[in-house]
Protein backbone atom coordinates (compact mmCIF):
# COMPACT_ATOMS: atom_id res chain seq x y z
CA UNK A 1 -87.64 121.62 80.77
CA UNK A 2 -87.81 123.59 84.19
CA UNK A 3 -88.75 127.20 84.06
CA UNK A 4 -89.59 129.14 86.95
CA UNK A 5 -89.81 132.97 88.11
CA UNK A 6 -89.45 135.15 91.52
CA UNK A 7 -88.38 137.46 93.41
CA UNK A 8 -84.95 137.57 95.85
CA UNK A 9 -84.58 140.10 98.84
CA UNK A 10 -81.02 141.14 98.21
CA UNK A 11 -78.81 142.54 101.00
CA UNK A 12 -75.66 144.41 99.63
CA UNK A 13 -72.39 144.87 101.61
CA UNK A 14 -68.43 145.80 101.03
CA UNK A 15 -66.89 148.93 99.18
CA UNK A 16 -67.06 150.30 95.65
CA UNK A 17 -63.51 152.34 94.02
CA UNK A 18 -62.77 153.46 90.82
CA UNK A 19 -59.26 154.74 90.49
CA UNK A 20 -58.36 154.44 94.20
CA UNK A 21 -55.41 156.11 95.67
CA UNK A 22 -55.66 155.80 99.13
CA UNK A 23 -58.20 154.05 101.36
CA UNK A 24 -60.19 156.59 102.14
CA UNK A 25 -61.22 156.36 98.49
CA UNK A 26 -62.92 152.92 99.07
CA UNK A 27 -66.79 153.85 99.69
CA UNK A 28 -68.68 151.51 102.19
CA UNK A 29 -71.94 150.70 100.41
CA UNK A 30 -73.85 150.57 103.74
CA UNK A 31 -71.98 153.12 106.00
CA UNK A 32 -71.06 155.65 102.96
CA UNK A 33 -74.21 154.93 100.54
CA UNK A 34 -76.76 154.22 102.79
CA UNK A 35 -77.93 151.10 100.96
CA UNK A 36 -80.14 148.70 101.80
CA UNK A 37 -81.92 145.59 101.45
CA UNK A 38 -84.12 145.94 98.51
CA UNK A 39 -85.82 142.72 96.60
CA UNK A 40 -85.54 142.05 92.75
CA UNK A 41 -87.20 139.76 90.27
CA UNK A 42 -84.79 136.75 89.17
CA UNK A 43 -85.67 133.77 86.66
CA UNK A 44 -84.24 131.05 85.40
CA UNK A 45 -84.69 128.12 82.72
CA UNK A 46 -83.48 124.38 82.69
CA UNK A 47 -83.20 122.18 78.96
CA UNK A 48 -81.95 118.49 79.39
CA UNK A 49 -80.84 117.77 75.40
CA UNK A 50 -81.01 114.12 74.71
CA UNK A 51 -77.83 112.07 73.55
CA UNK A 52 -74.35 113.64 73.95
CA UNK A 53 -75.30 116.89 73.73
CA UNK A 54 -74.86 119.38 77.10
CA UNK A 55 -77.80 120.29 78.52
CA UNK A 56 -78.29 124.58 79.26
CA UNK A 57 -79.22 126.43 82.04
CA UNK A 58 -79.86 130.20 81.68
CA UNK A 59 -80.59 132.32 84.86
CA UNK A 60 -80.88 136.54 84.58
CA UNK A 61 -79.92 138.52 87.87
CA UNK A 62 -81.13 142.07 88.19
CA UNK A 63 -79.22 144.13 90.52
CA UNK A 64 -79.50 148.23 91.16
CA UNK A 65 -79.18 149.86 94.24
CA UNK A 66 -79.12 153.87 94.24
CA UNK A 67 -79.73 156.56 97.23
CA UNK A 68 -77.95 159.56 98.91
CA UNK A 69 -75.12 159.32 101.57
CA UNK A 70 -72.12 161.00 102.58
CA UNK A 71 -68.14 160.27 103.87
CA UNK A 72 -66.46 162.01 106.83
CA UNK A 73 -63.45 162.49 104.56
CA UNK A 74 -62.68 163.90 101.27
CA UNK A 75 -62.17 160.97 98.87
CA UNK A 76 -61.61 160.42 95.53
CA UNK A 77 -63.64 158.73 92.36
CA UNK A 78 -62.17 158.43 88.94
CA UNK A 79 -59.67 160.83 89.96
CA UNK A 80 -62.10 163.41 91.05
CA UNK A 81 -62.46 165.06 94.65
CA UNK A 82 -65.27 164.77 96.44
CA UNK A 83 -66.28 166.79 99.89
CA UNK A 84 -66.56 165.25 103.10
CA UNK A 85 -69.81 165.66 105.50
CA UNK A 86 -71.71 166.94 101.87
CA UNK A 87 -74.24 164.34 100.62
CA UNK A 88 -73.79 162.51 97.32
CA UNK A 89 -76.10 160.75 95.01
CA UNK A 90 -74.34 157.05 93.76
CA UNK A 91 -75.89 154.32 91.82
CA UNK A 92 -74.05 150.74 91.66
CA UNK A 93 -75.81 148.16 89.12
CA UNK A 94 -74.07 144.53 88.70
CA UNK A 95 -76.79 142.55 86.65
CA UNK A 96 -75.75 139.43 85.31
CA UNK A 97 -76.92 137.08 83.15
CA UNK A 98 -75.52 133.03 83.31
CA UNK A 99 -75.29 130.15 80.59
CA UNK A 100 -74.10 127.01 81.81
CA UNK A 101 -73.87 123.76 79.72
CA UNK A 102 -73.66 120.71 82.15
CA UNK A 103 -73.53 117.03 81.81
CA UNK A 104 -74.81 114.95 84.74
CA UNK A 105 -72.78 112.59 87.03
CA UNK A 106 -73.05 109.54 84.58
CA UNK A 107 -75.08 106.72 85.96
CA UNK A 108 -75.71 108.61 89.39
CA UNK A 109 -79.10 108.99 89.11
CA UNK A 110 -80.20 105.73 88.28
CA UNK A 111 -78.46 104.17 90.95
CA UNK A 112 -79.69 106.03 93.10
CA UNK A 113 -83.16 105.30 91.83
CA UNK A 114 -83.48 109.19 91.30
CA UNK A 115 -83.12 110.38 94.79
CA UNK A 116 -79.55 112.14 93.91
CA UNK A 117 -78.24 113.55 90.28
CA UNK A 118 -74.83 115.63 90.49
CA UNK A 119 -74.55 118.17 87.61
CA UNK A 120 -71.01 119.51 86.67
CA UNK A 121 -69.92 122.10 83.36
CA UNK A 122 -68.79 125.57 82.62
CA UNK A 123 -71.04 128.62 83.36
CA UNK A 124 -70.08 131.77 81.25
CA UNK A 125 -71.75 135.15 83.80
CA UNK A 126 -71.89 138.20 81.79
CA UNK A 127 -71.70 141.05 83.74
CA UNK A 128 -73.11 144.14 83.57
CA UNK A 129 -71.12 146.76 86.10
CA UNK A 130 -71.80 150.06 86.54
CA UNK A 131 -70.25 152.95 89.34
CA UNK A 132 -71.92 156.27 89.86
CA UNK A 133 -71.24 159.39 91.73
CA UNK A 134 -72.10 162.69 91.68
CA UNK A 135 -71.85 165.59 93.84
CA UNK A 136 -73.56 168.94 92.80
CA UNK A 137 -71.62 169.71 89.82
CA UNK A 138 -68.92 167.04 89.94
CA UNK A 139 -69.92 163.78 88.38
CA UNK A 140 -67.85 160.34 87.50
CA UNK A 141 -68.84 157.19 86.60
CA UNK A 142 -68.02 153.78 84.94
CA UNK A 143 -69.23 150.93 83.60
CA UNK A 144 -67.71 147.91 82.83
CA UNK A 145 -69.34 144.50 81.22
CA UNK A 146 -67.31 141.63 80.63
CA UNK A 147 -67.86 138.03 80.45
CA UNK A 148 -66.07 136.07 83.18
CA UNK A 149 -65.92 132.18 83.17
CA UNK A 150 -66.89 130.08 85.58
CA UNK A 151 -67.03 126.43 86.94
CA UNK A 152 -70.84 124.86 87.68
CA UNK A 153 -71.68 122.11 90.27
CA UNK A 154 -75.41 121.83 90.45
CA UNK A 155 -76.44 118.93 93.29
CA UNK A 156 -80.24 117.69 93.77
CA UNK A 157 -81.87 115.19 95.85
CA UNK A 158 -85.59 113.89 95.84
CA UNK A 159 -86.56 111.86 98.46
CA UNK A 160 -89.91 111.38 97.38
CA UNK A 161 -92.25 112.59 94.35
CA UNK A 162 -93.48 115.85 96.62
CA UNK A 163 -90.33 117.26 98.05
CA UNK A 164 -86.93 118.44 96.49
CA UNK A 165 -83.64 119.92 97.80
CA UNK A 166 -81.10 121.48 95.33
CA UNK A 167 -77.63 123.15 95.77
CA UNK A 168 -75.69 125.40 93.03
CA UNK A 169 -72.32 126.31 93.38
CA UNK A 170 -70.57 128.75 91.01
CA UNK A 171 -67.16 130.50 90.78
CA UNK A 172 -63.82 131.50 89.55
CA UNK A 173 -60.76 133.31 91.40
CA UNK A 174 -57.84 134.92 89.09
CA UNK A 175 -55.00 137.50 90.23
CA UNK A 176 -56.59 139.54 92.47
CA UNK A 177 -60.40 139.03 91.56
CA UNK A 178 -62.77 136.04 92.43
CA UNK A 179 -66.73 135.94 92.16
CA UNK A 180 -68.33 133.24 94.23
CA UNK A 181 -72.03 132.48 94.32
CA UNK A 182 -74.46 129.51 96.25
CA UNK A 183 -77.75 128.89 96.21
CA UNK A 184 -80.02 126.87 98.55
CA UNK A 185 -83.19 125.95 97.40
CA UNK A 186 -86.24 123.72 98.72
CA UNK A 187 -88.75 122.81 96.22
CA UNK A 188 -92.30 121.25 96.60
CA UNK A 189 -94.41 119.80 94.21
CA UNK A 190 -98.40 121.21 94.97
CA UNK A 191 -99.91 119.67 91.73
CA UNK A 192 -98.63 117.61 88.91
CA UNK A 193 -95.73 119.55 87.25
CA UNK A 194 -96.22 122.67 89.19
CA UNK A 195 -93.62 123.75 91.71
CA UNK A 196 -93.11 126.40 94.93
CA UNK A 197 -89.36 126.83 96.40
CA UNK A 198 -87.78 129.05 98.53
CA UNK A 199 -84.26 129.29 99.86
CA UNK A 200 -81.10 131.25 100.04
CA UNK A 201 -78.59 132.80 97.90
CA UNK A 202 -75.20 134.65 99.09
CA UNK A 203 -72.92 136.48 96.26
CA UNK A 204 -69.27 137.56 96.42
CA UNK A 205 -67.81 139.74 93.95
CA UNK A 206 -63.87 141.39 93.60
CA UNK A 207 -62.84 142.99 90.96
CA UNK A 208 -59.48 144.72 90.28
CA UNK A 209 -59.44 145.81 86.66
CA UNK A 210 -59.65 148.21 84.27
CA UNK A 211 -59.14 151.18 87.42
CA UNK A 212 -61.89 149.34 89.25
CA UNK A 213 -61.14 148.27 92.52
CA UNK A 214 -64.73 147.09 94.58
CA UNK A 215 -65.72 144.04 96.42
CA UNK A 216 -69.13 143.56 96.91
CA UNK A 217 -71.56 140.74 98.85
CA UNK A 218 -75.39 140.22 98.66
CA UNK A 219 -77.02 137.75 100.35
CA UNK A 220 -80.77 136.83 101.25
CA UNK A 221 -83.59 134.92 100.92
CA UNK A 222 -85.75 134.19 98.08
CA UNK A 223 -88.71 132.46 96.34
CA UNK A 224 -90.19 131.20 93.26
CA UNK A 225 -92.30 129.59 91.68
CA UNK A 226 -92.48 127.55 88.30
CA UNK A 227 -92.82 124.07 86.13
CA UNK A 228 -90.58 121.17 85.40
CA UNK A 229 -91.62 118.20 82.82
């Protein structure tokens, strides 16, 4: 079991649409909404099952950004009209939540006398998206959760007993939508099964469905801290 908790400084980036009919009806996140870097808590558990069974690996994402901005031309959202040079209040929110059930690289890590293990399964990311804006009296929004399936490759190597380096890859591209998402991490062992790591993690999110049209990055560095045994 591995369990561990932290805390990830995300920086957003790219456009949010809902019902766009022109591209002036894309809204730049940073230029439009004035958002930020802002950090979240993140966590994440590890079970290796014994036999044939696939082990699990559940990881929660928070994500919310919010704040005041403004466009210098009138744009649409949802079909509605908003001004230009007038400030409007948006919130975007794209938490997700992952279950993957992997099977290591068989025999890898014992000949390798544990220094490398290569995981490999399906990921399912259920996410939670929501679009927001409002401007005095005019209001839209919409919010869309689905559960999008992904592929897993999970890589670690341990050179010695103190000292870890892991890479996660995750992703899927279909029609015109893909989500992408790595993690670096470095790991070291302080005191028997306790752990510190820090590293980075970069997202990329399109999605063309259901009158949404947005892609969105976030990248940034983060740490934790937890127990494996």
């Amino acid at each position: 079991i591995e369990a561990s908790a932290g805390f990830w400084n995300q920086d957003p980036s790219g456009y949010v649409g809902y019902k766009v009919q022109s591209e002036a009806d894309k809204i730049d996140v940073n230029q439009n909404l004035g958002y930020g870097k802002k950090t979240k808590p993140i966590g994440r558990v590890k079970i290796d099952l014994p036999l044939f069974l696939p082990n699990i690996y559940f990881m929660a994402t928070p994500m919310k950004f919010d704040g005041t901005g403004k466009k210098d031309v009138n744009f649409t959202f949802g079909g509605k009209t908003y001004s230009a040079q007038q400030t409007f209040y948006s919130e975007v929110k794209a938490d997700h939540y992952d279950i993957a059930l992997y099977y290591g690289v068989p025999f890898l890590k014992g000949l390798t006398k544990g220094v490398l293990n290569i995981e490999v399964g399906p990921n399912i990311r259920v996410l939670d998206l929501s679009l927001k804006v409002q401007q005095g009296s005019t209001t839209e929004s919409k919010k869309l959760t689905v559960a999008i399936p992904m592929l897993y490759v999970g890589a670690q190597v341990q050179p010695t007993k103190f000292f870890k380096a892991e890479g996660e890859f995750r992703g899927i591209s279909y029609n015109s939508s893909h989500y992408y998402d790595f993690i670096g991490r470095l790991k070291v062992y302080p005191y028997g099964p306790l752990f510190l790591a820090g590293g980075y993690r970069y997202e990329e999110l399109k999605v063309k469905e259901s009158d949404v049209d947005t892609k969105l990055k976030f990248k940034g560095p983060f740490v934790e801290a937890g127990f494996e045994f």
